[in-house]
PDB file of N, CA and C in Angstrom:
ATOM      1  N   UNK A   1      22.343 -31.517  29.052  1.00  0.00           N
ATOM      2  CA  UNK A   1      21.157 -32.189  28.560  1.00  0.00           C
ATOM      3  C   UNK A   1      19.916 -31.769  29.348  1.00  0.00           C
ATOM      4  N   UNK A   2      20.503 -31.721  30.629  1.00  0.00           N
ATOM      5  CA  UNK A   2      19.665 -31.273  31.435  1.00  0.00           C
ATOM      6  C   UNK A   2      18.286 -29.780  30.952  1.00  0.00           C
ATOM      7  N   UNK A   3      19.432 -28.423  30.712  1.00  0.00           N
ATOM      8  CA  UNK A   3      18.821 -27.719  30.383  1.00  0.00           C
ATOM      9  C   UNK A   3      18.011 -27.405  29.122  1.00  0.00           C
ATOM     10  N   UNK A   4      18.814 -28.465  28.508  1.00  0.00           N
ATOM     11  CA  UNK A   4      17.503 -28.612  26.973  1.00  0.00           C
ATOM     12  C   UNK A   4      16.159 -28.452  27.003  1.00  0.00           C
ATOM     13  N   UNK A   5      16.006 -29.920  28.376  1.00  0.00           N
ATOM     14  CA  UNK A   5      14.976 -30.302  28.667  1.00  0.00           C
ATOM     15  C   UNK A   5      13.933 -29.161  29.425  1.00  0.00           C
ATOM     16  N   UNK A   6      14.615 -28.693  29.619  1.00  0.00           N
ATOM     17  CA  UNK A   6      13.838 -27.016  30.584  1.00  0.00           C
ATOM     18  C   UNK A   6      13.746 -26.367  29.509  1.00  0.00           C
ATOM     19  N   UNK A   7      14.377 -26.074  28.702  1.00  0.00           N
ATOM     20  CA  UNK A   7      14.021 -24.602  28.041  1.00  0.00           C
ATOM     21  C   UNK A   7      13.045 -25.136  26.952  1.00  0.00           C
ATOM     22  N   UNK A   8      12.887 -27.147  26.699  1.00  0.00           N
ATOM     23  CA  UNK A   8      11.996 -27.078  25.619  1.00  0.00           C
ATOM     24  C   UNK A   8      10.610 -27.159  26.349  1.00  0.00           C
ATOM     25  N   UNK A   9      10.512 -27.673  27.551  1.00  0.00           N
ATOM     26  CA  UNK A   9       9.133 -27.468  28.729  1.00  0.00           C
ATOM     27  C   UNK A   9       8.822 -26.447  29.271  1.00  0.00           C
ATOM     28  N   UNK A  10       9.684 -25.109  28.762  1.00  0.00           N
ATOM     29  CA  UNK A  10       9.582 -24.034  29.247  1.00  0.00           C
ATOM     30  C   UNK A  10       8.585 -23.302  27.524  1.00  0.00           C
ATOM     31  N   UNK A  11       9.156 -23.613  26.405  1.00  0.00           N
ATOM     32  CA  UNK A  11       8.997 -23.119  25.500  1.00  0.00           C
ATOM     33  C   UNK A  11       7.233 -23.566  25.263  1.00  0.00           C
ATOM     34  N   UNK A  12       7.031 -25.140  25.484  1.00  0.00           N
ATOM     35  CA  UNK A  12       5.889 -25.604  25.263  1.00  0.00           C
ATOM     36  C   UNK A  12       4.781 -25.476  26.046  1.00  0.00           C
ATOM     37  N   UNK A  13       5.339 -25.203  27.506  1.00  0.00           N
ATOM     38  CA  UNK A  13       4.437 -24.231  28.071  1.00  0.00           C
ATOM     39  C   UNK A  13       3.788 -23.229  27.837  1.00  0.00           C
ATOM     40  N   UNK A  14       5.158 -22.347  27.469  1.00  0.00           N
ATOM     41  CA  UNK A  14       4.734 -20.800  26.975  1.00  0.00           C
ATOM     42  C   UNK A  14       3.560 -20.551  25.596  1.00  0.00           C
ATOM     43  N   UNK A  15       3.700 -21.724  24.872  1.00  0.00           N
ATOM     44  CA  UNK A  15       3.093 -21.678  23.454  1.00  0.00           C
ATOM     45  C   UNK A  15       1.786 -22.128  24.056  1.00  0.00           C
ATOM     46  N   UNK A  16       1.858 -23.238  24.911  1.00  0.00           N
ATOM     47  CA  UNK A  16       0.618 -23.289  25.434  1.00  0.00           C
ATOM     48  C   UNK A  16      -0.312 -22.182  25.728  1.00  0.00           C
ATOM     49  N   UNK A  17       0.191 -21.470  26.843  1.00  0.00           N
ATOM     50  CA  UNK A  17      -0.140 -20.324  27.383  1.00  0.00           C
ATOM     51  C   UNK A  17      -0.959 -19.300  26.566  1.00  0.00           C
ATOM     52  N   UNK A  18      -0.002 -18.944  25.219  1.00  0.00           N
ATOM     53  CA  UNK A  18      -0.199 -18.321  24.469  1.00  0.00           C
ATOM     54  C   UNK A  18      -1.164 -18.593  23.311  1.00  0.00           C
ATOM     55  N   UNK A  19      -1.167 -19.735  23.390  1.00  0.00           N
ATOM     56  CA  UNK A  19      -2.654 -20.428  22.562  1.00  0.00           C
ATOM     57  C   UNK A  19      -4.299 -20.225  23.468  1.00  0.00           C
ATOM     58  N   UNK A  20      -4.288 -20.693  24.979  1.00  0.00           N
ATOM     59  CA  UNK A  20      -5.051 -20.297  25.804  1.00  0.00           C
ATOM     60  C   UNK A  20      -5.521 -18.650  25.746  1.00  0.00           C
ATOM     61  N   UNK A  21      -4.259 -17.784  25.628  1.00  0.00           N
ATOM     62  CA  UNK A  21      -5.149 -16.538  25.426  1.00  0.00           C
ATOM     63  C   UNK A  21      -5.254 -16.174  24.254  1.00  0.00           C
ATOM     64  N   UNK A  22      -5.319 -16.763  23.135  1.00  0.00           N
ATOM     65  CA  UNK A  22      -5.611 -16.321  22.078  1.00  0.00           C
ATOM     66  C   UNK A  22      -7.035 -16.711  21.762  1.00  0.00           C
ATOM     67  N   UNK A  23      -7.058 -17.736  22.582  1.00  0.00           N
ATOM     68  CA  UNK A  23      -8.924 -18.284  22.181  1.00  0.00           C
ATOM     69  C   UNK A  23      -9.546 -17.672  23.113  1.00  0.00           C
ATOM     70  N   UNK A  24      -9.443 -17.010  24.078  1.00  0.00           N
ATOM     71  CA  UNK A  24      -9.811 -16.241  24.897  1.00  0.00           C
ATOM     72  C   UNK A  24     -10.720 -15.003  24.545  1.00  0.00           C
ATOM     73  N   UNK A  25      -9.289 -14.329  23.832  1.00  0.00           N
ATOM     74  CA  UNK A  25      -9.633 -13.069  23.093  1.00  0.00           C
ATOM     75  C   UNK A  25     -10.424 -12.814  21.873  1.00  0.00           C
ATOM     76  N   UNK A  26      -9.686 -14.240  21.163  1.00  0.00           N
ATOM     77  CA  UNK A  26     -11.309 -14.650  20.160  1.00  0.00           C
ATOM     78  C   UNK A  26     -12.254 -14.635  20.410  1.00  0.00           C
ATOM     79  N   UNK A  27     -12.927 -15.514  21.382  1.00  0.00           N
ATOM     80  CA  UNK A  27     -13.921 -15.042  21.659  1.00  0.00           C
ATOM     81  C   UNK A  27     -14.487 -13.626  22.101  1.00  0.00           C
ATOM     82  N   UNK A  28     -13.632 -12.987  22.473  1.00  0.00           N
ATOM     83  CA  UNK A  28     -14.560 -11.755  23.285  1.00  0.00           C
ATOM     84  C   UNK A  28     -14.541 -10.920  22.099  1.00  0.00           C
ATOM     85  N   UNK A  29     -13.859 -10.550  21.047  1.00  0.00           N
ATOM     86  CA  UNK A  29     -14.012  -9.809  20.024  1.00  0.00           C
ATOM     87  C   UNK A  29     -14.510 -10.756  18.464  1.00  0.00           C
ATOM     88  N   UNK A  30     -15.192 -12.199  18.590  1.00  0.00           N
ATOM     89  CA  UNK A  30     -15.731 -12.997  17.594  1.00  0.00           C
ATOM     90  C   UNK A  30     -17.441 -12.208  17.829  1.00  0.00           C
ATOM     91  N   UNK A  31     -17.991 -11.800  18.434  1.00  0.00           N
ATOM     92  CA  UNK A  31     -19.061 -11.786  18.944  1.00  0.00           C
ATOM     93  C   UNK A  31     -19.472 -10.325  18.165  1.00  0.00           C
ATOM     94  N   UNK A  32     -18.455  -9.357  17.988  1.00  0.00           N
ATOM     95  CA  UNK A  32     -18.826  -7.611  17.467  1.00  0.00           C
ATOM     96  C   UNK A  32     -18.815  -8.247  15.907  1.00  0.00           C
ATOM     97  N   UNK A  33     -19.847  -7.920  15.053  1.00  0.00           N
ATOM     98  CA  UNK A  33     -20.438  -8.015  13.652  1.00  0.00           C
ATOM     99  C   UNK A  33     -18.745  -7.190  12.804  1.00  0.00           C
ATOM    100  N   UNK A  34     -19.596  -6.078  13.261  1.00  0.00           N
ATOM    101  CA  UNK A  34     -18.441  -5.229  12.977  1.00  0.00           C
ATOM    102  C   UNK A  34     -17.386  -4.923  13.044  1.00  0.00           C
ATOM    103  N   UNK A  35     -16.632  -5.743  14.041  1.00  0.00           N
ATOM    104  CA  UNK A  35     -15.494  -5.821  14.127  1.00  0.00           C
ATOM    105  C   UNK A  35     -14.484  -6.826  12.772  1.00  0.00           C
ATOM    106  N   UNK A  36     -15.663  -8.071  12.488  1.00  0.00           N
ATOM    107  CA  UNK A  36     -15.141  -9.103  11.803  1.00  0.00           C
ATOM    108  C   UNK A  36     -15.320  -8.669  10.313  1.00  0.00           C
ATOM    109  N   UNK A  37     -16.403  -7.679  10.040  1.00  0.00           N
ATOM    110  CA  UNK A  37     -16.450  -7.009   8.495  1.00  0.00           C
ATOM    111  C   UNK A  37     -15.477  -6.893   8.011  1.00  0.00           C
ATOM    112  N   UNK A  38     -15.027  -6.551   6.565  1.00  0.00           N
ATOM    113  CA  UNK A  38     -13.564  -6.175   5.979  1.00  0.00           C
ATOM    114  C   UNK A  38     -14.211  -4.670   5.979  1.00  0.00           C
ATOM    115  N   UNK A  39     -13.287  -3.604   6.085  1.00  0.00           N
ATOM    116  CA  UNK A  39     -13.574  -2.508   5.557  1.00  0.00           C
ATOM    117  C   UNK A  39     -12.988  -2.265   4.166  1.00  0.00           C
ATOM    118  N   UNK A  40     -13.548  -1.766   3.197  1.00  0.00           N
ATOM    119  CA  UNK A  40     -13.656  -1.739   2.078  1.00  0.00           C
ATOM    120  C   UNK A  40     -13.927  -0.474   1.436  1.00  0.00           C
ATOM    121  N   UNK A  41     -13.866  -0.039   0.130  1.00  0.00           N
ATOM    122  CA  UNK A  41     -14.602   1.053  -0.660  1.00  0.00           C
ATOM    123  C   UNK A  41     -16.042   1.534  -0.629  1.00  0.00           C
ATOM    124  N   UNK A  42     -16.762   1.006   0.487  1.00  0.00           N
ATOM    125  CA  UNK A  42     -18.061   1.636   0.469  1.00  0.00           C
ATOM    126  C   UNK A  42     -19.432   0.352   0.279  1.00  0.00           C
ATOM    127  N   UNK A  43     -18.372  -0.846  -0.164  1.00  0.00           N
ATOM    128  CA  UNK A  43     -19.552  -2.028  -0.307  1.00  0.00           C
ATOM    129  C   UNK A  43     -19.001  -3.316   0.108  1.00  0.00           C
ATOM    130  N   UNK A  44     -19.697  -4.188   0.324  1.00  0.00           N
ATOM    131  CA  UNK A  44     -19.560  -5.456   1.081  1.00  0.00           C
ATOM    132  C   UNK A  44     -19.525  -6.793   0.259  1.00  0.00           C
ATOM    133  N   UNK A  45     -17.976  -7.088   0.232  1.00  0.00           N
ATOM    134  CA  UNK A  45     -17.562  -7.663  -1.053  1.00  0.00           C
ATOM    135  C   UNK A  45     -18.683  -9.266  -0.914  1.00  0.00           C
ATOM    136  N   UNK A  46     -18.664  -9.511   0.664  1.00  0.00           N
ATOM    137  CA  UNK A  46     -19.651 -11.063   0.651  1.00  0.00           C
ATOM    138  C   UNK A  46     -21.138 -10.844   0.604  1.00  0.00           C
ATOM    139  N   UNK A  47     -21.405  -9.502   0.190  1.00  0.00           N
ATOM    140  CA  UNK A  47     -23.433  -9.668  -0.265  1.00  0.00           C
ATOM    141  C   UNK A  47     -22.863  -9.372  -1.953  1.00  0.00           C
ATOM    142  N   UNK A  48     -22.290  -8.106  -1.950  1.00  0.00           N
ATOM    143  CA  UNK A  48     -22.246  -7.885  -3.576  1.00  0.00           C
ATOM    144  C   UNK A  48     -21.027  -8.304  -4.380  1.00  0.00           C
ATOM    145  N   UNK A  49     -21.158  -9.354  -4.843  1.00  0.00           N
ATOM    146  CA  UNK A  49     -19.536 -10.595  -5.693  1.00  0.00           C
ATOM    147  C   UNK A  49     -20.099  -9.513  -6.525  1.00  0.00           C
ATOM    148  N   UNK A  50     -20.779  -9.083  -7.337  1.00  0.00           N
ATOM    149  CA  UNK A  50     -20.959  -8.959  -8.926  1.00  0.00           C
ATOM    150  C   UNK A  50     -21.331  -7.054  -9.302  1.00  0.00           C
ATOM    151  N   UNK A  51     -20.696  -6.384  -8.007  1.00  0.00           N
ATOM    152  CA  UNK A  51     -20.854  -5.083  -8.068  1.00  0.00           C
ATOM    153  C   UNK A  51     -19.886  -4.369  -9.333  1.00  0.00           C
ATOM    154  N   UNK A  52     -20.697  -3.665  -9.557  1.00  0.00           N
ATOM    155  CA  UNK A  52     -19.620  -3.146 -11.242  1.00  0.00           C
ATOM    156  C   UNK A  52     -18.597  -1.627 -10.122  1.00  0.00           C
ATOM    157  N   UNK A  53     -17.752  -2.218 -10.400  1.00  0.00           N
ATOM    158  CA  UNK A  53     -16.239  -1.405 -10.075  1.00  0.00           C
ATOM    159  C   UNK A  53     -15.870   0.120 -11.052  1.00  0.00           C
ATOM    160  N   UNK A  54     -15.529   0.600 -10.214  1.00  0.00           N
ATOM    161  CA  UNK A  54     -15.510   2.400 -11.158  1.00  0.00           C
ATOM    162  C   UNK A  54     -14.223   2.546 -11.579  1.00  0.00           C
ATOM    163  N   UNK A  55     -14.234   2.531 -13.187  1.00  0.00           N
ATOM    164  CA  UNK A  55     -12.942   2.092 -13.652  1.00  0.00           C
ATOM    165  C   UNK A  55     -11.973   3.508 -13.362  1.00  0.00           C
ATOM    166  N   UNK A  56     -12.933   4.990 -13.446  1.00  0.00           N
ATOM    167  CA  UNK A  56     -12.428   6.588 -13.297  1.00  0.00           C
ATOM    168  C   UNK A  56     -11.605   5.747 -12.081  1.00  0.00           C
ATOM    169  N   UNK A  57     -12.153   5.305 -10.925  1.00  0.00           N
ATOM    170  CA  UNK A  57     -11.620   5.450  -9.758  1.00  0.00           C
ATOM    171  C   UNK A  57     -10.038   4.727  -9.605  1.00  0.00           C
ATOM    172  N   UNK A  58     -10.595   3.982 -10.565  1.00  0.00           N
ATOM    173  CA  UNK A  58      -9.075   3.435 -10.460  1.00  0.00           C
ATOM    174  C   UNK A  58      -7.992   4.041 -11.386  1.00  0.00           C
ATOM    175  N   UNK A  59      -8.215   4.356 -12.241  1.00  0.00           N
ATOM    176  CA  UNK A  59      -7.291   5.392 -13.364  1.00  0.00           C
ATOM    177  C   UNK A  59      -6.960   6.703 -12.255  1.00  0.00           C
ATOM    178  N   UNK A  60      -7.723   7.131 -11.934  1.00  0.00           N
ATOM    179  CA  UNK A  60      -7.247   8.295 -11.000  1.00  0.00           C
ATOM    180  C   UNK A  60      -6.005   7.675  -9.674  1.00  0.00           C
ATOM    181  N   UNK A  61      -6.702   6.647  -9.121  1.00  0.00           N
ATOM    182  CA  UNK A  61      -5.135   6.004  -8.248  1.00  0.00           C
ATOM    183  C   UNK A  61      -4.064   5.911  -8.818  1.00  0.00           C
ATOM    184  N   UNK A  62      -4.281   5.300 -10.282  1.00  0.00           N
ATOM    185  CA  UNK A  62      -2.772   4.909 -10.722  1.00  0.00           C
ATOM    186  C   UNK A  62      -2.392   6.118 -10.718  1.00  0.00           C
ATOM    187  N   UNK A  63      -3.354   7.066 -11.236  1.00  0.00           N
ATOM    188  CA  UNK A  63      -2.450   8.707 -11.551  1.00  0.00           C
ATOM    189  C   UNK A  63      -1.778   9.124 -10.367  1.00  0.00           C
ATOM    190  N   UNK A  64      -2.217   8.813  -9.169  1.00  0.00           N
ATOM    191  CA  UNK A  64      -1.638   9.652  -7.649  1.00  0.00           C
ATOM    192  C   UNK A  64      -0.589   8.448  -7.558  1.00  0.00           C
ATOM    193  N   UNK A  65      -0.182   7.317  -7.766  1.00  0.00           N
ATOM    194  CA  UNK A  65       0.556   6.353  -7.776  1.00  0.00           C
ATOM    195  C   UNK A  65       1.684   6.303  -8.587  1.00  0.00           C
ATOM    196  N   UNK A  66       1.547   7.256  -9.441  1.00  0.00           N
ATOM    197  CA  UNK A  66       3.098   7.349 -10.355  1.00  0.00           C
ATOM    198  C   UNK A  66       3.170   8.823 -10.481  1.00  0.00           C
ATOM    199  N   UNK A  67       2.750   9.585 -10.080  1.00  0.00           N
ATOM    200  CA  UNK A  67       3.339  11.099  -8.470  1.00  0.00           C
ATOM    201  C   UNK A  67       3.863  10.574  -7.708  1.00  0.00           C
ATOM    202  N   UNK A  68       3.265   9.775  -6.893  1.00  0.00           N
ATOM    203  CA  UNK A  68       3.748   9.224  -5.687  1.00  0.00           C
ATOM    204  C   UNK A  68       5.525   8.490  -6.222  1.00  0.00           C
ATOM    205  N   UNK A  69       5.348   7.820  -7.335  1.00  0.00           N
ATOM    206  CA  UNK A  69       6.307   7.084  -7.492  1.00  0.00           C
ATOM    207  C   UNK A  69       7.161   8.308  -8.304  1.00  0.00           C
ATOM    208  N   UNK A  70       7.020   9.521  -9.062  1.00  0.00           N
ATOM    209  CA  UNK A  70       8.031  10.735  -9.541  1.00  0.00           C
ATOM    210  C   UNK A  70       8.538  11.171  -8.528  1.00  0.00           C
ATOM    211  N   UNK A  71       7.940  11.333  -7.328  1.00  0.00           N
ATOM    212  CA  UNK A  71       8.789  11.793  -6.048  1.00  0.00           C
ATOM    213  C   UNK A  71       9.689  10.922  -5.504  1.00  0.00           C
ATOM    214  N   UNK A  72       9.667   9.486  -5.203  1.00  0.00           N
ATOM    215  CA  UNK A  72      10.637   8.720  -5.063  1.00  0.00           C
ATOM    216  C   UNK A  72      11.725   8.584  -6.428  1.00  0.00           C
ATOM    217  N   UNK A  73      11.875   9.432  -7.474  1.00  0.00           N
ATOM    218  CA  UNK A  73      12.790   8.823  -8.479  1.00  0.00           C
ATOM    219  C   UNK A  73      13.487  10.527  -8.471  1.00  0.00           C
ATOM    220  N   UNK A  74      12.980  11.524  -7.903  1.00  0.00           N
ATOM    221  CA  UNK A  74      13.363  12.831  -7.935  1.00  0.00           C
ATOM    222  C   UNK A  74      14.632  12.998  -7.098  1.00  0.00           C
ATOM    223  N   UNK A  75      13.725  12.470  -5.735  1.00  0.00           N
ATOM    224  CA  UNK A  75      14.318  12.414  -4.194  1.00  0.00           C
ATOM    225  C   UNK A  75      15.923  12.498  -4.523  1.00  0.00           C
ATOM    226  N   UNK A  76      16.152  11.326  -5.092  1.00  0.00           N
ATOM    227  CA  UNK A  76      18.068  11.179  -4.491  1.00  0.00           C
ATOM    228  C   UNK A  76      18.612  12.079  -5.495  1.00  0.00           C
ATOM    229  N   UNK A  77      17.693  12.660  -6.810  1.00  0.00           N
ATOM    230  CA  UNK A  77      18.497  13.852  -7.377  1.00  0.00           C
ATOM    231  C   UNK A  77      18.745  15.098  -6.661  1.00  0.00           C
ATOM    232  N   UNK A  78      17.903  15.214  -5.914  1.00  0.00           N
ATOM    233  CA  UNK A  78      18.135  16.277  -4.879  1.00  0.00           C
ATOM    234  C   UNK A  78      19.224  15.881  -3.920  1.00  0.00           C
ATOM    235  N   UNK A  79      19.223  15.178  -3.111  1.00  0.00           N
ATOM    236  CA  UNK A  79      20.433  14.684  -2.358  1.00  0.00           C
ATOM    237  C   UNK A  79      21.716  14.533  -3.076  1.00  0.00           C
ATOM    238  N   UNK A  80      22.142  13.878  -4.319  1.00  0.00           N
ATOM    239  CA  UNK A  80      23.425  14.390  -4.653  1.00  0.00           C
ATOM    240  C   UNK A  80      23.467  15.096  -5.694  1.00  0.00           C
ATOM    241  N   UNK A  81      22.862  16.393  -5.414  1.00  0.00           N
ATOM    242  CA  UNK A  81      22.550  17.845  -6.281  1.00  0.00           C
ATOM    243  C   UNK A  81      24.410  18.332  -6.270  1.00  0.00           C
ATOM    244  N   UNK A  82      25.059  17.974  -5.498  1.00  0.00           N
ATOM    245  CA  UNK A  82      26.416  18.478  -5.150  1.00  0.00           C
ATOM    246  C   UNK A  82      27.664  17.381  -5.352  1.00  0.00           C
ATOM    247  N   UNK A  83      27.416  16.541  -5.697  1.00  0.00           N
ATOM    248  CA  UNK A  83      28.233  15.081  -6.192  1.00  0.00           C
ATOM    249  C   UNK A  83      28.080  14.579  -7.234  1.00  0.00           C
ATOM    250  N   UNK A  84      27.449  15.116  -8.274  1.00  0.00           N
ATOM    251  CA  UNK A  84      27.104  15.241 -10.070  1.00  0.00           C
ATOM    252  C   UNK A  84      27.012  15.871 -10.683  1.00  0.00           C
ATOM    253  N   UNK A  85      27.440  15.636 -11.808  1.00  0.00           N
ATOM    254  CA  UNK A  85      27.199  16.630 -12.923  1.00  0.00           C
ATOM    255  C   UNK A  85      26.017  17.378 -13.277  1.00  0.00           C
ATOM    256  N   UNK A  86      26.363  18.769 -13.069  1.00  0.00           N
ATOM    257  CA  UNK A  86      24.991  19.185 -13.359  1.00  0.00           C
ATOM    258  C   UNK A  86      24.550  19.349 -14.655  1.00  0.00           C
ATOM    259  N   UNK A  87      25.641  18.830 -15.813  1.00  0.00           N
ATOM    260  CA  UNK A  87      24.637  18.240 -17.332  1.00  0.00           C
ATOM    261  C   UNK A  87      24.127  17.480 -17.129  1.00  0.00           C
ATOM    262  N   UNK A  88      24.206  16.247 -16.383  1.00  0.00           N
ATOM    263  CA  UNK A  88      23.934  15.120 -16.740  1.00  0.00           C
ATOM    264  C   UNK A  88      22.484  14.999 -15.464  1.00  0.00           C
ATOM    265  N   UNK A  89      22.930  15.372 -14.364  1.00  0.00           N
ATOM    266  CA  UNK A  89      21.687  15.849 -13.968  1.00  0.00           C
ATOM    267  C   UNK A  89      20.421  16.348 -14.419  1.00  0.00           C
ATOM    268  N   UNK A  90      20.796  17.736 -15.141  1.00  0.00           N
ATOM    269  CA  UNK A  90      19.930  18.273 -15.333  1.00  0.00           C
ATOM    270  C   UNK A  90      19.049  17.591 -16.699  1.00  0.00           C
ATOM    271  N   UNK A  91      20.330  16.703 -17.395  1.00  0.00           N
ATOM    272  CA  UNK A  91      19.356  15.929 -18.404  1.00  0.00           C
ATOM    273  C   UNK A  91      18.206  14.923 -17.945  1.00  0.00           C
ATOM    274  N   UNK A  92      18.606  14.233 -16.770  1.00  0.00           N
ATOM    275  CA  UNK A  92      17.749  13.496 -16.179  1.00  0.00           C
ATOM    276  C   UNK A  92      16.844  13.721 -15.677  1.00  0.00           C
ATOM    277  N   UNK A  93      16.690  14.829 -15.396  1.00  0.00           N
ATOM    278  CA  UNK A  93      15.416  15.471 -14.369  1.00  0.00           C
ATOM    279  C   UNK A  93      14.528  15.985 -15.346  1.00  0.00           C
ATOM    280  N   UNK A  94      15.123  16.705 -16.470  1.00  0.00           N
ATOM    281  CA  UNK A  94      14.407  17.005 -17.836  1.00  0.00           C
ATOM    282  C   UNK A  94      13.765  15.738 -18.330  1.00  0.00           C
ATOM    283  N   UNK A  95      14.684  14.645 -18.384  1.00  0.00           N
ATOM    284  CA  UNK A  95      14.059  13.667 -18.988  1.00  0.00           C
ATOM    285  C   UNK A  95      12.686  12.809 -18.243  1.00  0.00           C
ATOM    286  N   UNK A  96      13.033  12.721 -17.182  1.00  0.00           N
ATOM    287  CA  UNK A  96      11.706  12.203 -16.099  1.00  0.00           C
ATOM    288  C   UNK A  96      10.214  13.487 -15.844  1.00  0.00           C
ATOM    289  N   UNK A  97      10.713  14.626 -16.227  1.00  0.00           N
ATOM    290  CA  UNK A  97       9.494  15.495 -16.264  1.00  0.00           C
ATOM    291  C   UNK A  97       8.687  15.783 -17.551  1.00  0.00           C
ATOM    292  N   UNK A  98       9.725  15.438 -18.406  1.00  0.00           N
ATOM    293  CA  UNK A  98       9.245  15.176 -20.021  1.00  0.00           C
ATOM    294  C   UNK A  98       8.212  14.289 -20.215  1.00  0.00           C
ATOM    295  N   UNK A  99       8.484  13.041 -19.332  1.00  0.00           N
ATOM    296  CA  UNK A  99       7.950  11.506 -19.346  1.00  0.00           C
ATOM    297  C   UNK A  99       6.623  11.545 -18.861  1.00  0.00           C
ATOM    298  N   UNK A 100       6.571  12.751 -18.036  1.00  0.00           N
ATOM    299  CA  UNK A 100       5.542  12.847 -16.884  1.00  0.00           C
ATOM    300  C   UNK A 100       4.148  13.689 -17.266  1.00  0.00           C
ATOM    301  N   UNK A 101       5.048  14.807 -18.231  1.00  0.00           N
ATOM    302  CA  UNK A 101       4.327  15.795 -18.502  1.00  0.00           C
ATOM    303  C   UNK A 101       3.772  15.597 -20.042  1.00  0.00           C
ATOM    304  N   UNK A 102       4.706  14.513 -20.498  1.00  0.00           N
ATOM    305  CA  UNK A 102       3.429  14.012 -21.672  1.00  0.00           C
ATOM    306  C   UNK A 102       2.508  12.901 -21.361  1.00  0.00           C
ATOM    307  N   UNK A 103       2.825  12.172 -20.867  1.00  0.00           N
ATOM    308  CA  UNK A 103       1.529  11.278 -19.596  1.00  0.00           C
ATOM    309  C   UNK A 103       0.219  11.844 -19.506  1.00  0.00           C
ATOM    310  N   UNK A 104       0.770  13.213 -18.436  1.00  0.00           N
ATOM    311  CA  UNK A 104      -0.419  13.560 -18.046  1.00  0.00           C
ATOM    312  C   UNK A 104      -1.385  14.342 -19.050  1.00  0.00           C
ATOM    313  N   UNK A 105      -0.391  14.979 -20.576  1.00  0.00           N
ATOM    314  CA  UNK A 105      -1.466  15.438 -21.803  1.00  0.00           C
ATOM    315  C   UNK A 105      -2.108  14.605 -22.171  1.00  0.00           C
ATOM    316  N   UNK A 106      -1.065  13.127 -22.310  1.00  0.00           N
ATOM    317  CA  UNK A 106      -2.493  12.238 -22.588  1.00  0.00           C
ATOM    318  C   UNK A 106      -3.430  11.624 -21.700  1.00  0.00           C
ATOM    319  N   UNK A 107      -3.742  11.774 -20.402  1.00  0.00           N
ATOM    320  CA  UNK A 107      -4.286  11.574 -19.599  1.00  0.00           C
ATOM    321  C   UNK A 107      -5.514  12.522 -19.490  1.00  0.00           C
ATOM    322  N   UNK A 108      -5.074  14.101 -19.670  1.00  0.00           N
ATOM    323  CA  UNK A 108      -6.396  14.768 -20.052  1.00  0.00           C
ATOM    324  C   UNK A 108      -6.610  14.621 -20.985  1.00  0.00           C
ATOM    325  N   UNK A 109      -5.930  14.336 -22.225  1.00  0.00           N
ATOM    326  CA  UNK A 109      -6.495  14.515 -23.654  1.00  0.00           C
ATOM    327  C   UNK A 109      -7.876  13.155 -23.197  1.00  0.00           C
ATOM    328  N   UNK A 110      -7.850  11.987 -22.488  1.00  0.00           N
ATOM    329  CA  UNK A 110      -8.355  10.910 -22.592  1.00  0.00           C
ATOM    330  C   UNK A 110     -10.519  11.365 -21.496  1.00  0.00           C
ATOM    331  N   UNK A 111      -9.457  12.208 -20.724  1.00  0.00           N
ATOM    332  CA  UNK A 111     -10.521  13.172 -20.006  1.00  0.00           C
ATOM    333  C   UNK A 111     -10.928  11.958 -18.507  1.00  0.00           C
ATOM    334  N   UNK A 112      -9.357  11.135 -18.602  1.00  0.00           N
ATOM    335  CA  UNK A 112      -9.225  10.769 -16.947  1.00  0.00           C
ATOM    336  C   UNK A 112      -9.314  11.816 -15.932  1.00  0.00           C
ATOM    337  N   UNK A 113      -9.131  12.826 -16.073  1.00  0.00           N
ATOM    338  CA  UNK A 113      -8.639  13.891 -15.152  1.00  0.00           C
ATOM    339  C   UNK A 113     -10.127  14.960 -14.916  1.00  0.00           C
ATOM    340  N   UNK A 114     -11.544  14.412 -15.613  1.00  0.00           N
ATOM    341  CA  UNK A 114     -12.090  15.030 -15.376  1.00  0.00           C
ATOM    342  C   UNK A 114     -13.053  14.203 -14.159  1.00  0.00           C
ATOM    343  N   UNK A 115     -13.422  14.910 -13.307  1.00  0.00           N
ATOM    344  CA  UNK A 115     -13.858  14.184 -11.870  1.00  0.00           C
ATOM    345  C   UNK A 115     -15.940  13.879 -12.435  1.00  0.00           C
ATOM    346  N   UNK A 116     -15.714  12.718 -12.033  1.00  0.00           N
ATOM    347  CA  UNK A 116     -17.290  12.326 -12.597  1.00  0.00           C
ATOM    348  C   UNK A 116     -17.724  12.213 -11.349  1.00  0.00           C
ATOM    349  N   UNK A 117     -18.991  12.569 -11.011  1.00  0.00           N
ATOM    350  CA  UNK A 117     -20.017  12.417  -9.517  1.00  0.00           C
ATOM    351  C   UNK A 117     -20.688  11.190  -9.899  1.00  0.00           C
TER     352      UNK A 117
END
């Protein structure tokens, strides 16, 4: 019973402790402007709420975002390139580049893919 009592006056100490330097450090880094800013896309979401958003910019992420995501669905075909069928393989890999590569016709056909200044 004894040591309960220590390790929970040991624990409430420590939290203590650890609350003391946390307001500490608050303060010394509450004081830099810039430190407390969000960094962001180029504008400052608490002066401008009502800034018009660049829709290209975001159509172009999703585009690097489902690359990003064809390479994670490729990956483990490569790794058991030697533990499957290579019909059934090779149908799958056909079939996910098929998926990809008519995407992206309609993606230029739409003229996402052309870079606006």
């Amino acid at each position: 019973m004894l040591s309960i009592t220590i390790m929970l006056m040991t624990f409430f100490l420590i939290s203590i402790l650890m609350y003391m330097i946390s307001l500490i450090i608050y303060k010394k880094y509450n004081s830099n402007r810039e430190m407390n800013s969000p960094f962001e896309c180029g504008f400052d979401p608490k002066s401008m709420t009502r800034s018009p958003f660049s829709i290209h910019f975001f159509l172009i992420t999703i585009l690097f975002l489902i690359f990003d995501i064809e390479i994670t669905l490729i990956l483990p075909f490569i790794i058991n390139i030697n533990f499957s069928n290579f019909f059934h393989l090779n149908f799958m890999m056909n079939s996910i580049f098929m998926i990809l590569i008519i995407g992206l016709i309609h993606e230029w056909n739409l003229g996402i893919l052309n870079w606006k200044l």
